[in-house]
N, C-alpha and C. Protein backbone atom coordinates (compact mmCIF):
# COMPACT_ATOMS: atom_id res chain seq x y z
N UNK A 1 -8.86 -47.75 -77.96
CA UNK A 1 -9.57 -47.99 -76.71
C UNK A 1 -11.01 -47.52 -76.86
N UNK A 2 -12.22 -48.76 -76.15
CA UNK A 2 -13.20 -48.22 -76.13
C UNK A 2 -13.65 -47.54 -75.09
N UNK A 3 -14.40 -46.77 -74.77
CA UNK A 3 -14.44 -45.76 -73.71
C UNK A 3 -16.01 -46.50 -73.25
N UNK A 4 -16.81 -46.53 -72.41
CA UNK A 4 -17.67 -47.50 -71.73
C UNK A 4 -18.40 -46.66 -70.53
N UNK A 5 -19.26 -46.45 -70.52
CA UNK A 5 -20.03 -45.42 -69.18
C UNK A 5 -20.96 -46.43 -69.38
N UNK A 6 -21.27 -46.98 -67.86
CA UNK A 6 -22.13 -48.07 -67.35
C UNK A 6 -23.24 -47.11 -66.73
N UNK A 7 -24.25 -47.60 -67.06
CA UNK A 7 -25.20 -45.96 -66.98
C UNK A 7 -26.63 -47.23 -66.81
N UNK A 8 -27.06 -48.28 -65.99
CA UNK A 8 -27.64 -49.05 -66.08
C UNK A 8 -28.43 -49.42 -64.40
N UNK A 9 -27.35 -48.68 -63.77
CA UNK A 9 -28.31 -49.38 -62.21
C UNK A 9 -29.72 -48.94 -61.82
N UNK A 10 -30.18 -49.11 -60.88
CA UNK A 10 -31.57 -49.45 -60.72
C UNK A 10 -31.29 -47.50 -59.87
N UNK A 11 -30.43 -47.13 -59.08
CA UNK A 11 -30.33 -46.39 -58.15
C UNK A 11 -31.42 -45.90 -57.17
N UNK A 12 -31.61 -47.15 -56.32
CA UNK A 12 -32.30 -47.50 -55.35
C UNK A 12 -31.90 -46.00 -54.34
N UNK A 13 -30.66 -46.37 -53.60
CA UNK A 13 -29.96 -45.60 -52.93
C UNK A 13 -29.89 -43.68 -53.57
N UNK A 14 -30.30 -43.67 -54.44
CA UNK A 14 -30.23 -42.54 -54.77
C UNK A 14 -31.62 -41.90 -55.09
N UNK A 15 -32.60 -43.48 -55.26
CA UNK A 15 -33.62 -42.62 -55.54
C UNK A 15 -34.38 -42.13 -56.92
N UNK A 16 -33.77 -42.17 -57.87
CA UNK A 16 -33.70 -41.92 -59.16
C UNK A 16 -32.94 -42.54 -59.75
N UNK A 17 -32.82 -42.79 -60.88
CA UNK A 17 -31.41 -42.98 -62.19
C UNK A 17 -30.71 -41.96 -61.94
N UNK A 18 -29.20 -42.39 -61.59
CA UNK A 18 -28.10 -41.47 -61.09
C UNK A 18 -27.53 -41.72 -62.49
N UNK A 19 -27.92 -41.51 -63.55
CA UNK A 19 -27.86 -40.89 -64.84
C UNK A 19 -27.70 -39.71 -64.98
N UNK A 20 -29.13 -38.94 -64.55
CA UNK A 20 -29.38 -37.75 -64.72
C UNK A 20 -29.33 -36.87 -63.88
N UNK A 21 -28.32 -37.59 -62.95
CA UNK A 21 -28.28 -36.61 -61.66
C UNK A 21 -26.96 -35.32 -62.04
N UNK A 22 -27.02 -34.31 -61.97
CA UNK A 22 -26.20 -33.36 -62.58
C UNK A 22 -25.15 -32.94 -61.09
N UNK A 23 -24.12 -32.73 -61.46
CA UNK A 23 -22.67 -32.41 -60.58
C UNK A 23 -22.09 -31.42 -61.75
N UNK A 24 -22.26 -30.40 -60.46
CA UNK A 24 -21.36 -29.02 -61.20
C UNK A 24 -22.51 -28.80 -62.86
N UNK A 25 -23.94 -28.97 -62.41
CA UNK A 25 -25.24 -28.44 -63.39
C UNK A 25 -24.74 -29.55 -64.72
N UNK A 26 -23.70 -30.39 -64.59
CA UNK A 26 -23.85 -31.30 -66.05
C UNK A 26 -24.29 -32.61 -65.25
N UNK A 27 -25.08 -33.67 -66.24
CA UNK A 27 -25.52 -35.05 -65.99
C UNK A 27 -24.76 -35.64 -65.75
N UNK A 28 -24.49 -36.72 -65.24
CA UNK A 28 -23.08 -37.26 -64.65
C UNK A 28 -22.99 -38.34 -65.80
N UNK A 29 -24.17 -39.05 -66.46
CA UNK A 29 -24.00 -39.54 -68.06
C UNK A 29 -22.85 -38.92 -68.78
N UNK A 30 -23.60 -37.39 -69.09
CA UNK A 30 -22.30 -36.76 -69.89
C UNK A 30 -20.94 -36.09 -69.60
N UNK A 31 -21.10 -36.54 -68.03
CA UNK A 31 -19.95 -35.72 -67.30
C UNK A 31 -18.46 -37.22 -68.31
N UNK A 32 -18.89 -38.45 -67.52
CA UNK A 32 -18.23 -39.08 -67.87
C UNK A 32 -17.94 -39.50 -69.45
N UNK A 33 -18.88 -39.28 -70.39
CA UNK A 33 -18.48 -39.72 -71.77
C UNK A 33 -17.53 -38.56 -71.91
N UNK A 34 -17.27 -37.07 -71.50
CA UNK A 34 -16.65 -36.32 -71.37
C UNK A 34 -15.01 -37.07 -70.90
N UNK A 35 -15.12 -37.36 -69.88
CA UNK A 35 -14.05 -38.00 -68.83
C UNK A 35 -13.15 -39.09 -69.89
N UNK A 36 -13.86 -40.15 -70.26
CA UNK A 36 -13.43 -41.13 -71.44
C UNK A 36 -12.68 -40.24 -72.64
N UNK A 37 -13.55 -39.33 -73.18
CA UNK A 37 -13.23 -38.85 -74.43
C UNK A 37 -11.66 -38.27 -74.30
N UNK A 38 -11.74 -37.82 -73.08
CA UNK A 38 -10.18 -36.90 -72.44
C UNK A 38 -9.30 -37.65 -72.46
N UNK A 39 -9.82 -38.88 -72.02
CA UNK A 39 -8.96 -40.13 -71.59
C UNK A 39 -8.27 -40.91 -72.57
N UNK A 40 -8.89 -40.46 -74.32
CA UNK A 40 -8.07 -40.70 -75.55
C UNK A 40 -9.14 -41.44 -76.23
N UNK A 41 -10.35 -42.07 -75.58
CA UNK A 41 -11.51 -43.10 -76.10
C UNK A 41 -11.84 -42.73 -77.54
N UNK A 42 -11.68 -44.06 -78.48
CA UNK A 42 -11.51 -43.33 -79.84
C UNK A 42 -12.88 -43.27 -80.00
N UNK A 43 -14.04 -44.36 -78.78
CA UNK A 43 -15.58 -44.29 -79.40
C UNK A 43 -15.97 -44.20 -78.10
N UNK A 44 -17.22 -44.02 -77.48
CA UNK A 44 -17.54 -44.06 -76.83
C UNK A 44 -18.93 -44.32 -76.15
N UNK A 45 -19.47 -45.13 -75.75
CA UNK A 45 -20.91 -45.72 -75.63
C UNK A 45 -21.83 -45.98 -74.43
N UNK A 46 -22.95 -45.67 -74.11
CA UNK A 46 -23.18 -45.79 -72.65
C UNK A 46 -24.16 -47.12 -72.83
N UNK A 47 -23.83 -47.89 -72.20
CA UNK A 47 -24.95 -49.04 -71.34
C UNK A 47 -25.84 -48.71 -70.67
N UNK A 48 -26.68 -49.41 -70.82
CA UNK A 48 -28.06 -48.81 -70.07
C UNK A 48 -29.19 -50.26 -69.98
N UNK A 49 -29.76 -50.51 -68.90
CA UNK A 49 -30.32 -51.69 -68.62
C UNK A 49 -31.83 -51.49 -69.30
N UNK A 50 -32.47 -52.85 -70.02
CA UNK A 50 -33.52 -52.57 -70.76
C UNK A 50 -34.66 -52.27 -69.94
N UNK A 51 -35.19 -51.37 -70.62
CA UNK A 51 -36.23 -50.99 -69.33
C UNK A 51 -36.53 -49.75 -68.78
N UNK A 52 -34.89 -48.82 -69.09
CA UNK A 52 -34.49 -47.66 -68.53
C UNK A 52 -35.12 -46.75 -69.29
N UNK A 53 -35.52 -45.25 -68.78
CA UNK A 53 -35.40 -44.09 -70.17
C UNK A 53 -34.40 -44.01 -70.39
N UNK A 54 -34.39 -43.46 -72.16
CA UNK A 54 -33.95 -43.39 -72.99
C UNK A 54 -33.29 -41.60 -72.27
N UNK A 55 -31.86 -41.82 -72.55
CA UNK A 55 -30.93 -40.32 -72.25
C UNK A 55 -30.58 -39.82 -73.41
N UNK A 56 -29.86 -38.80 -73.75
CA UNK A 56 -29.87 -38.35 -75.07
C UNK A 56 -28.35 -38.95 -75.61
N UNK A 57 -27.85 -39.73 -75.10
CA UNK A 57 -26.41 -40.16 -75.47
C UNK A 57 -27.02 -40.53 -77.08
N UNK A 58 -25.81 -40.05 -77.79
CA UNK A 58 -25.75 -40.88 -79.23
C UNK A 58 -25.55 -42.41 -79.49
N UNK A 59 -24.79 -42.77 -78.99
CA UNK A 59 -24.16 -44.27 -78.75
C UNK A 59 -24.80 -44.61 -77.48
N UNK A 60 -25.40 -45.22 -77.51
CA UNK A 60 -26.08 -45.80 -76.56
C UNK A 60 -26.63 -47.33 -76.83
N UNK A 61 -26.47 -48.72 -75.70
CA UNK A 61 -27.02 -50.00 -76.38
C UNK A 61 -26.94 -50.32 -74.82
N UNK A 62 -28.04 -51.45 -74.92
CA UNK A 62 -28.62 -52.39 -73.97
C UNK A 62 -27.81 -53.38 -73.94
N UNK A 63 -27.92 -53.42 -72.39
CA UNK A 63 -27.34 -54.99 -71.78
C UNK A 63 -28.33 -56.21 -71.98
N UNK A 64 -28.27 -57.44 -72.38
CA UNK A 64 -29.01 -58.26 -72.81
C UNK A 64 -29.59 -59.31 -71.83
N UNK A 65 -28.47 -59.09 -70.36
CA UNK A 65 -28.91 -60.33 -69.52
C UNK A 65 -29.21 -59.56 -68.75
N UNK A 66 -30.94 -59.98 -68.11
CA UNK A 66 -31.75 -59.14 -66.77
C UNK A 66 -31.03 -59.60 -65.50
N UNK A 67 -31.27 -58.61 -64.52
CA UNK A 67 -30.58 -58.43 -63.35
C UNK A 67 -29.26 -59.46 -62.97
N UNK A 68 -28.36 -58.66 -63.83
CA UNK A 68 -27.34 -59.38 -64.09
C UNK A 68 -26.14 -58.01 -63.62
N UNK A 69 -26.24 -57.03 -62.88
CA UNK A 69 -25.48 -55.85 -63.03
C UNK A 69 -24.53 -55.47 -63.77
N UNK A 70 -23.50 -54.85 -63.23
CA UNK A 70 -22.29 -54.42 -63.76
C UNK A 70 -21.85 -55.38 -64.74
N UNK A 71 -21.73 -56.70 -64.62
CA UNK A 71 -21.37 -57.33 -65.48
C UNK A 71 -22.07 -57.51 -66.72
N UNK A 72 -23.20 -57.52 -66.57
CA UNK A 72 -24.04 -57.72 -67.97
C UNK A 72 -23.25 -56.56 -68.85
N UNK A 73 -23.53 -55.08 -68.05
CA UNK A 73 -22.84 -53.90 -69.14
C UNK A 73 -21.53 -54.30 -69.42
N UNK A 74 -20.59 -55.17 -68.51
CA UNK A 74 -18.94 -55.12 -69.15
C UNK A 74 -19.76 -56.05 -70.18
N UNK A 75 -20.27 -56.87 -70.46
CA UNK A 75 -20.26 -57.95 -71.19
C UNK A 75 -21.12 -57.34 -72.92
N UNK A 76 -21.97 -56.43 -72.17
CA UNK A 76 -22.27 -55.32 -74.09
C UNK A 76 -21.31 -54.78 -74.29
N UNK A 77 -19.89 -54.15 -73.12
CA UNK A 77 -19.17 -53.41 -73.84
C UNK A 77 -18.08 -54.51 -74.45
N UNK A 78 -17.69 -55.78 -73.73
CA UNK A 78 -17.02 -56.25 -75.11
C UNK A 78 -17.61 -57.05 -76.36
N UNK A 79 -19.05 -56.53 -76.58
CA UNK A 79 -19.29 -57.19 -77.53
C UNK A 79 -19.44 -55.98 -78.51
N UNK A 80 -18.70 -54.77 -78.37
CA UNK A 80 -18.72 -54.47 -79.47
C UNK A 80 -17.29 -54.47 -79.91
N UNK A 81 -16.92 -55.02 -81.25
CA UNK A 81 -15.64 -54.79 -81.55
C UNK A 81 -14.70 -54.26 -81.96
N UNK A 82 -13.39 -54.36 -82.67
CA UNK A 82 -12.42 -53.44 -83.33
C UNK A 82 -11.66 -52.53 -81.87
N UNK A 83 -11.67 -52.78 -80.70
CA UNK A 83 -10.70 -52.10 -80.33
C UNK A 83 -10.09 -53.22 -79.26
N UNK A 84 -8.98 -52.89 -78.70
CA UNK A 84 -8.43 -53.87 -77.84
C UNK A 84 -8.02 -53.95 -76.48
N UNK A 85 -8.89 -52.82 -76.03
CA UNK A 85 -8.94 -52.59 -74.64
C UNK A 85 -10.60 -51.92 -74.50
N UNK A 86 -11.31 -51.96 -73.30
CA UNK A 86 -12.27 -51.27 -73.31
C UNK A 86 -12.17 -50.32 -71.70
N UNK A 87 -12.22 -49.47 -71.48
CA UNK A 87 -11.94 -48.83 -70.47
C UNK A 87 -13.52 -48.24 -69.70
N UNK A 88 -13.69 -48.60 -68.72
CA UNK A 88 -15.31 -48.88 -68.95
C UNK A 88 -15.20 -48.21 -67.03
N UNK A 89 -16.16 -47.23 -67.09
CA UNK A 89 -16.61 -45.15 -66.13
C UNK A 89 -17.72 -46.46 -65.67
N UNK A 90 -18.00 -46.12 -64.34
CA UNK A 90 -19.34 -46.82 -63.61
C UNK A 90 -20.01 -44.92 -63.55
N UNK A 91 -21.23 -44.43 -63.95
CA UNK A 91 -21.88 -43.42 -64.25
C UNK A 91 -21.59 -43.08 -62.75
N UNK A 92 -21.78 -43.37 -61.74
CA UNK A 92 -21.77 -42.77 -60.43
C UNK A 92 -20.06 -42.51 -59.46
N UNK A 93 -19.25 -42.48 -60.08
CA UNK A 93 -17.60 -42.00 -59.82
C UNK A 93 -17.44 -40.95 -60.24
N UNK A 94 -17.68 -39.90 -59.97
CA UNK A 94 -17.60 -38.44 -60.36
C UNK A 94 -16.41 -37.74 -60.06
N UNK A 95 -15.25 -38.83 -59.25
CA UNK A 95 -13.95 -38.24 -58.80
C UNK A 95 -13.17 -38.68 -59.94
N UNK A 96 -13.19 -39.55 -60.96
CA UNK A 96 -12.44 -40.22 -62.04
C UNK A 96 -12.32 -38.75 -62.69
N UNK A 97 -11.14 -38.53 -63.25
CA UNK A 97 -11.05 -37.96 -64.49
C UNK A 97 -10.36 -38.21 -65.40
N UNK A 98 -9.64 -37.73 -66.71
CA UNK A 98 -8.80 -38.49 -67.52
C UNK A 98 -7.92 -39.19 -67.70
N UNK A 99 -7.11 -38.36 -66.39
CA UNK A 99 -5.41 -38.63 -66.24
C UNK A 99 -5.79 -39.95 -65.20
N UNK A 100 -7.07 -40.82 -64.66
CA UNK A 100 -6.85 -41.91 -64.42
C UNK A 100 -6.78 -42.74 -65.47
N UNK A 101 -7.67 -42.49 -66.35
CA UNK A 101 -7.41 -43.62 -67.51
C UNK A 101 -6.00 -43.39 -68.37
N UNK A 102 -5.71 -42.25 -68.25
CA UNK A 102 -4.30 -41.92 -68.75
C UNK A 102 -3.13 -43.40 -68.09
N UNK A 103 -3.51 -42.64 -66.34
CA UNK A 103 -2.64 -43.36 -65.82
C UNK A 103 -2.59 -45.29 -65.97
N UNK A 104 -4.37 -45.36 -65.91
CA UNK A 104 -4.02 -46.88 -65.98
C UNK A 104 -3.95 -47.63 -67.46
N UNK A 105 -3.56 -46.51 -68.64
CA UNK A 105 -3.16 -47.10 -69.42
C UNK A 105 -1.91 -47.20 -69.82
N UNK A 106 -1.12 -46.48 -69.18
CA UNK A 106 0.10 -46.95 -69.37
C UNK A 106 0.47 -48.42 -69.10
N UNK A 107 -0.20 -49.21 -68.11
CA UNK A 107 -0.14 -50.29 -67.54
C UNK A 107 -0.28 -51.53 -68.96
N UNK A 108 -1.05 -51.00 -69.69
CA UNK A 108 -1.92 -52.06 -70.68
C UNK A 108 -0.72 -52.29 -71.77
N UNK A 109 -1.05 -53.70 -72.02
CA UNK A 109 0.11 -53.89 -73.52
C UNK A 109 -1.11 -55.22 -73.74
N UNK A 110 -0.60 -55.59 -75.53
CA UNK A 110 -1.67 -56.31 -76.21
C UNK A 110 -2.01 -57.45 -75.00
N UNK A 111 -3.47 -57.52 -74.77
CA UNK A 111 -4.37 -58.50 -74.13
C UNK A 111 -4.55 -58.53 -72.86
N UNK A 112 -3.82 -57.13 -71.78
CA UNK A 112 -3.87 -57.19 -70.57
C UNK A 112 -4.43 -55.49 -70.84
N UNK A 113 -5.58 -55.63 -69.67
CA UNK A 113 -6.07 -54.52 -69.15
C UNK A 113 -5.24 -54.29 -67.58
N UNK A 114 -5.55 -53.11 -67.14
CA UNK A 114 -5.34 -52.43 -65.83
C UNK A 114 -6.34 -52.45 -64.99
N UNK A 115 -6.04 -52.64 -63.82
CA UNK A 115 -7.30 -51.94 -62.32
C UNK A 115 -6.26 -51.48 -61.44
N UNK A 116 -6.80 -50.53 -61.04
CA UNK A 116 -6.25 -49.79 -59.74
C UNK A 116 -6.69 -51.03 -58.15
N UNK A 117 -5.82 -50.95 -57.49
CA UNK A 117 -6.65 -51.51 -56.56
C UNK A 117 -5.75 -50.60 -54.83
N UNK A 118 -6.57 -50.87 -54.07
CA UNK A 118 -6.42 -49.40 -52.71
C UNK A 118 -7.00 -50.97 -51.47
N UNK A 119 -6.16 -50.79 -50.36
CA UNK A 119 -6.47 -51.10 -48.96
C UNK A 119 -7.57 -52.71 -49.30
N UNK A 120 -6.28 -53.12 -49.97
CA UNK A 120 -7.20 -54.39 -50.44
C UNK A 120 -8.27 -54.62 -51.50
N UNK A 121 -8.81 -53.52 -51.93
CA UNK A 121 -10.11 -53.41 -52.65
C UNK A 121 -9.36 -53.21 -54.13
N UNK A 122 -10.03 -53.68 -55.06
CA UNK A 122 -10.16 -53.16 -56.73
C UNK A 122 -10.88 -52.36 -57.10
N UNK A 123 -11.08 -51.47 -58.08
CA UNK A 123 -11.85 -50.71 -58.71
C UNK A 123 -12.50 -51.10 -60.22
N UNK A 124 -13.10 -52.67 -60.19
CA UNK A 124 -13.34 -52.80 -61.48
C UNK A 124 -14.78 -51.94 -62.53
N UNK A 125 -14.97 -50.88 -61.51
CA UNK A 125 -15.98 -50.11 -62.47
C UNK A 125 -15.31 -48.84 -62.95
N UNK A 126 -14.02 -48.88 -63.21
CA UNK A 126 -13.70 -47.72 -63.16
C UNK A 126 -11.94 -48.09 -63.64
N UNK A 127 -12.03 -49.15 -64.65
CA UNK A 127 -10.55 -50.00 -64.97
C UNK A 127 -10.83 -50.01 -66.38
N UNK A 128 -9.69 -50.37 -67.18
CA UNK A 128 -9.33 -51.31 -68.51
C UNK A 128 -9.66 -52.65 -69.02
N UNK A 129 -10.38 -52.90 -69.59
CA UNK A 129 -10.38 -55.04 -69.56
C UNK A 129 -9.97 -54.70 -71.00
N UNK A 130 -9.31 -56.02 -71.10
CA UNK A 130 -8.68 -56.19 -72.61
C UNK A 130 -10.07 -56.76 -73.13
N UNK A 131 -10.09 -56.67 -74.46
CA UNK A 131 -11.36 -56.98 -74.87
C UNK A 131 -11.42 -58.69 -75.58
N UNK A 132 -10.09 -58.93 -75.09
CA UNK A 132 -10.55 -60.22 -75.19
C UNK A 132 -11.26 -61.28 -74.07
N UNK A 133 -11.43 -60.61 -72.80
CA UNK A 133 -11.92 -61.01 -71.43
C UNK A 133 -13.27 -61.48 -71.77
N UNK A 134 -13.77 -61.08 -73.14
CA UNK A 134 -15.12 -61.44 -73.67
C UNK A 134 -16.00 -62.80 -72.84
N UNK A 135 -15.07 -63.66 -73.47
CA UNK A 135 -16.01 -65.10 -73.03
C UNK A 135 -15.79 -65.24 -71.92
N UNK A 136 -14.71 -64.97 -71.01
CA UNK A 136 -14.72 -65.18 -69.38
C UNK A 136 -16.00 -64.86 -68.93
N UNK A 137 -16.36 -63.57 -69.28
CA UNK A 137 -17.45 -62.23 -68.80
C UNK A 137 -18.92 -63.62 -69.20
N UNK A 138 -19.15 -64.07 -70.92
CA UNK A 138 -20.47 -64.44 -71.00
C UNK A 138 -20.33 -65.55 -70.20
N UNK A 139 -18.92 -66.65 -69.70
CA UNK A 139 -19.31 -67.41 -68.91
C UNK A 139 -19.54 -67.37 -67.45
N UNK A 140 -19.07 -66.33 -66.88
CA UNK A 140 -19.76 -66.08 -65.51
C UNK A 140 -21.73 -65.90 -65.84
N UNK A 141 -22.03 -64.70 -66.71
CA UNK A 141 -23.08 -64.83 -66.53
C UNK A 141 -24.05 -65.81 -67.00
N UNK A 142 -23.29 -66.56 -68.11
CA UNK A 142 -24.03 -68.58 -67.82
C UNK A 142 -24.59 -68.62 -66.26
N UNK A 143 -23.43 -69.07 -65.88
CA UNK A 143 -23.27 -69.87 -64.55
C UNK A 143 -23.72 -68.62 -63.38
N UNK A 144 -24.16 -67.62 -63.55
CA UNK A 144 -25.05 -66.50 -62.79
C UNK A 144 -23.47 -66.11 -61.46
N UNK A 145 -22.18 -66.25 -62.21
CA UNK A 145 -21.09 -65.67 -61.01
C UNK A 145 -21.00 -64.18 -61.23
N UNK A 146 -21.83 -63.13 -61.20
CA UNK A 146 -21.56 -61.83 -61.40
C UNK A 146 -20.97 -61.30 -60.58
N UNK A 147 -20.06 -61.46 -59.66
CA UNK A 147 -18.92 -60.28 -59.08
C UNK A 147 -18.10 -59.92 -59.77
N UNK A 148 -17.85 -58.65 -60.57
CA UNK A 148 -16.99 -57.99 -61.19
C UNK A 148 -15.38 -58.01 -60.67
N UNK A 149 -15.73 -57.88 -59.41
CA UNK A 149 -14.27 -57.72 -58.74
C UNK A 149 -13.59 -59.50 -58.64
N UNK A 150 -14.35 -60.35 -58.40
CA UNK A 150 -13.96 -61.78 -58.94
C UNK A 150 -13.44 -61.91 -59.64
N UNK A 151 -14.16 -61.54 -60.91
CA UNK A 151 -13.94 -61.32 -62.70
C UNK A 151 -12.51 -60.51 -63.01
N UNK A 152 -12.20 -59.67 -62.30
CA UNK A 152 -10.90 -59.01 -61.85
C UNK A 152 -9.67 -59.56 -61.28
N UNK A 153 -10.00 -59.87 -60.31
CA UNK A 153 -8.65 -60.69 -59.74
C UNK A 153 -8.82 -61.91 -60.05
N UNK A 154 -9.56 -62.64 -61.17
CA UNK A 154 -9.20 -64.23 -61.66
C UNK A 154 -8.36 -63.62 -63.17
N UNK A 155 -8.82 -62.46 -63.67
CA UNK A 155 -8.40 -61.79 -65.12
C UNK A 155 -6.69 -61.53 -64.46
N UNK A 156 -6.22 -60.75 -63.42
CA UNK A 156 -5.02 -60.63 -62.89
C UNK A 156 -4.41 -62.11 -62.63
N UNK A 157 -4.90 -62.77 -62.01
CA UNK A 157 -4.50 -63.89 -61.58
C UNK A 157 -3.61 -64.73 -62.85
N UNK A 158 -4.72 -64.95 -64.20
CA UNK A 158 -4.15 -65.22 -65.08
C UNK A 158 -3.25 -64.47 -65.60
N UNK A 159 -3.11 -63.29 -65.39
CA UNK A 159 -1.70 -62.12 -66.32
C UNK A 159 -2.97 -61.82 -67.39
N UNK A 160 -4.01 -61.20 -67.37
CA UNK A 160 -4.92 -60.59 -68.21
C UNK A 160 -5.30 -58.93 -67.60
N UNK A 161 -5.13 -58.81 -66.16
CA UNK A 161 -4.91 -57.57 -65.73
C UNK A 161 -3.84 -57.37 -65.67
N UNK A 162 -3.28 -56.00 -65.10
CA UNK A 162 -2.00 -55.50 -64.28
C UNK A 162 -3.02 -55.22 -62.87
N UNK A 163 -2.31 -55.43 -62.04
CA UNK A 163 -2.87 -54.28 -60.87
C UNK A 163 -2.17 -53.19 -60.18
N UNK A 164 -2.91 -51.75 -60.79
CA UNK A 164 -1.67 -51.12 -59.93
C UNK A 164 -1.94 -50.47 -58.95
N UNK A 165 -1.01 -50.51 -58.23
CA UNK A 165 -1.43 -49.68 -56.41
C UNK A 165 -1.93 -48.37 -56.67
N UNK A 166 -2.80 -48.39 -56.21
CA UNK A 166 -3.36 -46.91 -55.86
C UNK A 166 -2.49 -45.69 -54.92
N UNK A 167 -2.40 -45.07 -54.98
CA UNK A 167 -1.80 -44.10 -53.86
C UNK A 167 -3.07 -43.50 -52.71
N UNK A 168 -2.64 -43.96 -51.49
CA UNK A 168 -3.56 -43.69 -50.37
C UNK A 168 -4.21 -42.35 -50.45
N UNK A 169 -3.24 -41.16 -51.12
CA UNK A 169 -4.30 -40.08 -51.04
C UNK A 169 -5.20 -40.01 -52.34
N UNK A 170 -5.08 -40.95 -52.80
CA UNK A 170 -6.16 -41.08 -54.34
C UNK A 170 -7.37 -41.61 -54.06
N UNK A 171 -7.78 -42.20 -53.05
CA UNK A 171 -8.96 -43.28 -52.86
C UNK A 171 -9.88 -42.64 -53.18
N UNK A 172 -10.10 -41.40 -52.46
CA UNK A 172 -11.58 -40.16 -52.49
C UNK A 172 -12.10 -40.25 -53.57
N UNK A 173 -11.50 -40.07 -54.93
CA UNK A 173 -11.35 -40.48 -56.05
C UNK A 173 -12.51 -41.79 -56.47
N UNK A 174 -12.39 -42.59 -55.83
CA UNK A 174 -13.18 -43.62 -56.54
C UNK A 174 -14.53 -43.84 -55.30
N UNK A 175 -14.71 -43.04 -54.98
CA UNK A 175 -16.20 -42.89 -54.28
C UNK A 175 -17.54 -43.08 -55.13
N UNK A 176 -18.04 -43.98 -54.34
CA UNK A 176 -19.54 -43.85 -55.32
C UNK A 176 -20.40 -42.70 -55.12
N UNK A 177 -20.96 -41.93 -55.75
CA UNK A 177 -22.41 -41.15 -55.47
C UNK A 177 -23.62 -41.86 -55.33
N UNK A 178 -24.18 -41.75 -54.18
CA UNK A 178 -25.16 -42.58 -53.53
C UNK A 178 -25.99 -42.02 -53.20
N UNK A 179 -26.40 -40.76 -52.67
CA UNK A 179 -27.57 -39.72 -52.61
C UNK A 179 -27.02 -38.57 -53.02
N UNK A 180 -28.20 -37.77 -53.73
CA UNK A 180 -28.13 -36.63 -54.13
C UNK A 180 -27.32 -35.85 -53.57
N UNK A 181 -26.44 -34.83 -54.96
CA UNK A 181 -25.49 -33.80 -54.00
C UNK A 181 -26.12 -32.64 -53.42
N UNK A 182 -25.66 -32.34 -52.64
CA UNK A 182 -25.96 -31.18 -51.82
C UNK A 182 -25.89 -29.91 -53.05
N UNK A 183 -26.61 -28.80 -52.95
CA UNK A 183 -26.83 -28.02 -53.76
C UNK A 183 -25.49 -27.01 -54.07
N UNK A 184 -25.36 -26.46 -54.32
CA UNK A 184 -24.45 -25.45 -54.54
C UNK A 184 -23.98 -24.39 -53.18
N UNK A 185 -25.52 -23.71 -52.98
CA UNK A 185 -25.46 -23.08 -52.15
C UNK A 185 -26.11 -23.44 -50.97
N UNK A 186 -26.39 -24.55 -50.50
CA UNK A 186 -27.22 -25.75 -49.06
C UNK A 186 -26.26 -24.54 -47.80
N UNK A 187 -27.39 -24.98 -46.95
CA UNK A 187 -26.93 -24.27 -45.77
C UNK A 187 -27.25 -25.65 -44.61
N UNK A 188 -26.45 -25.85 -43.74
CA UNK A 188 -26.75 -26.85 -42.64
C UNK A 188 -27.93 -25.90 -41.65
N UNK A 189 -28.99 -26.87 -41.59
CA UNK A 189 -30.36 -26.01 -40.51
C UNK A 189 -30.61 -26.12 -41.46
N UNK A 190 -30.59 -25.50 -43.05
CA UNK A 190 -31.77 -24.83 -43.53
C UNK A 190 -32.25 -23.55 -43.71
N UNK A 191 -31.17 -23.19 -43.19
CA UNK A 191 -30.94 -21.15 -43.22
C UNK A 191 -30.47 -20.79 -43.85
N UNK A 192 -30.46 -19.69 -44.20
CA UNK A 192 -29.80 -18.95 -45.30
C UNK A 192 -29.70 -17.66 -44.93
């Protein structure tokens, strides 16, 4: 399994590259190549949109199609090869930890990846794609169809995902970070 930290958005909403935004004093970049590595990832690589600074990740490669999001990065991570699943961290899920990718790999057998999916919704930044989903991925972004979660339930649809239910008290879990965290020691007012 390749391990995949999508480390590429613009983070409008945050203000900065929520790259380098640190939770619990580590970067949330390396929080998650951390998270993957736990998760069994025999390699592990961060995406990053051209254009971006340069983070200190070792493995690190550019997405090739401009404002093309999430999908452009699934689409560098299956172009690299030799493994047969790619399990691919959106940099801003800071509730993921191993034992999800643990869990949604039990799901996987040769050519089907996993997604969790909760109250109707999928979690495709934060799932398994078999890495043969390859050309599905470059032909959406031909034809400019970038919804990931599309790309998801047409991959299930065919028997290329599993989907497995989420458990209602798990959702918290797949929260995005969207503005800066509150400090350690923040006081409401402003007092201390």
């Amino acid at each position: 399994m390749l391990g995949v930290v999508l480390a590429g958005g613009e983070g409008r909403r945050m203000g900065r590259d929520k790259a380098d935004v640190a939770v619990d004093g580590e970067p949330l970049w390396m929080r998650q190549v951390r998270v993957l590595r736990g998760a069994g990832a025999q390699r592990i690589v961060v995406i990053r949109r051209r254009g971006q600074a340069p983070i200190g990740a070792a493995d690190c490669r550019l997405d090739v199609f401009a404002r093309s999001g999430p999908l452009a990065g699934l689409h560098a991570a299956l172009a690299i090869a030799g493994h047969r699943w790619v399990a691919v961290l959106a940099v801003d899920m800071p509730g993921i930890d191993p034992a999800w990718f643990v869990w949604l790999r039990g799901f996987c057998r040769p050519g089907v990846g996993a997604i969790a999916r909760h109250a109707k919704a999928l979690e495709p930044l934060a799932a398994i794609y078999p890495a043969l989903a390859r050309e599905e991925v470059a032909g959406r972004l031909a034809r400019r169809d970038l919804s990931v979660r599309r790309l998801a339930l047409e991959l299930a649809a065919a028997g290329r995902m599993v989907v497995a239910p989420l458990a209602a008290g798990a959702v918290g879990r797949v929260a995005s970070l969207n503005t800066p965290p509150e400090p350690p020691n923040a006081h409401p007012g402003g007092c201390s």
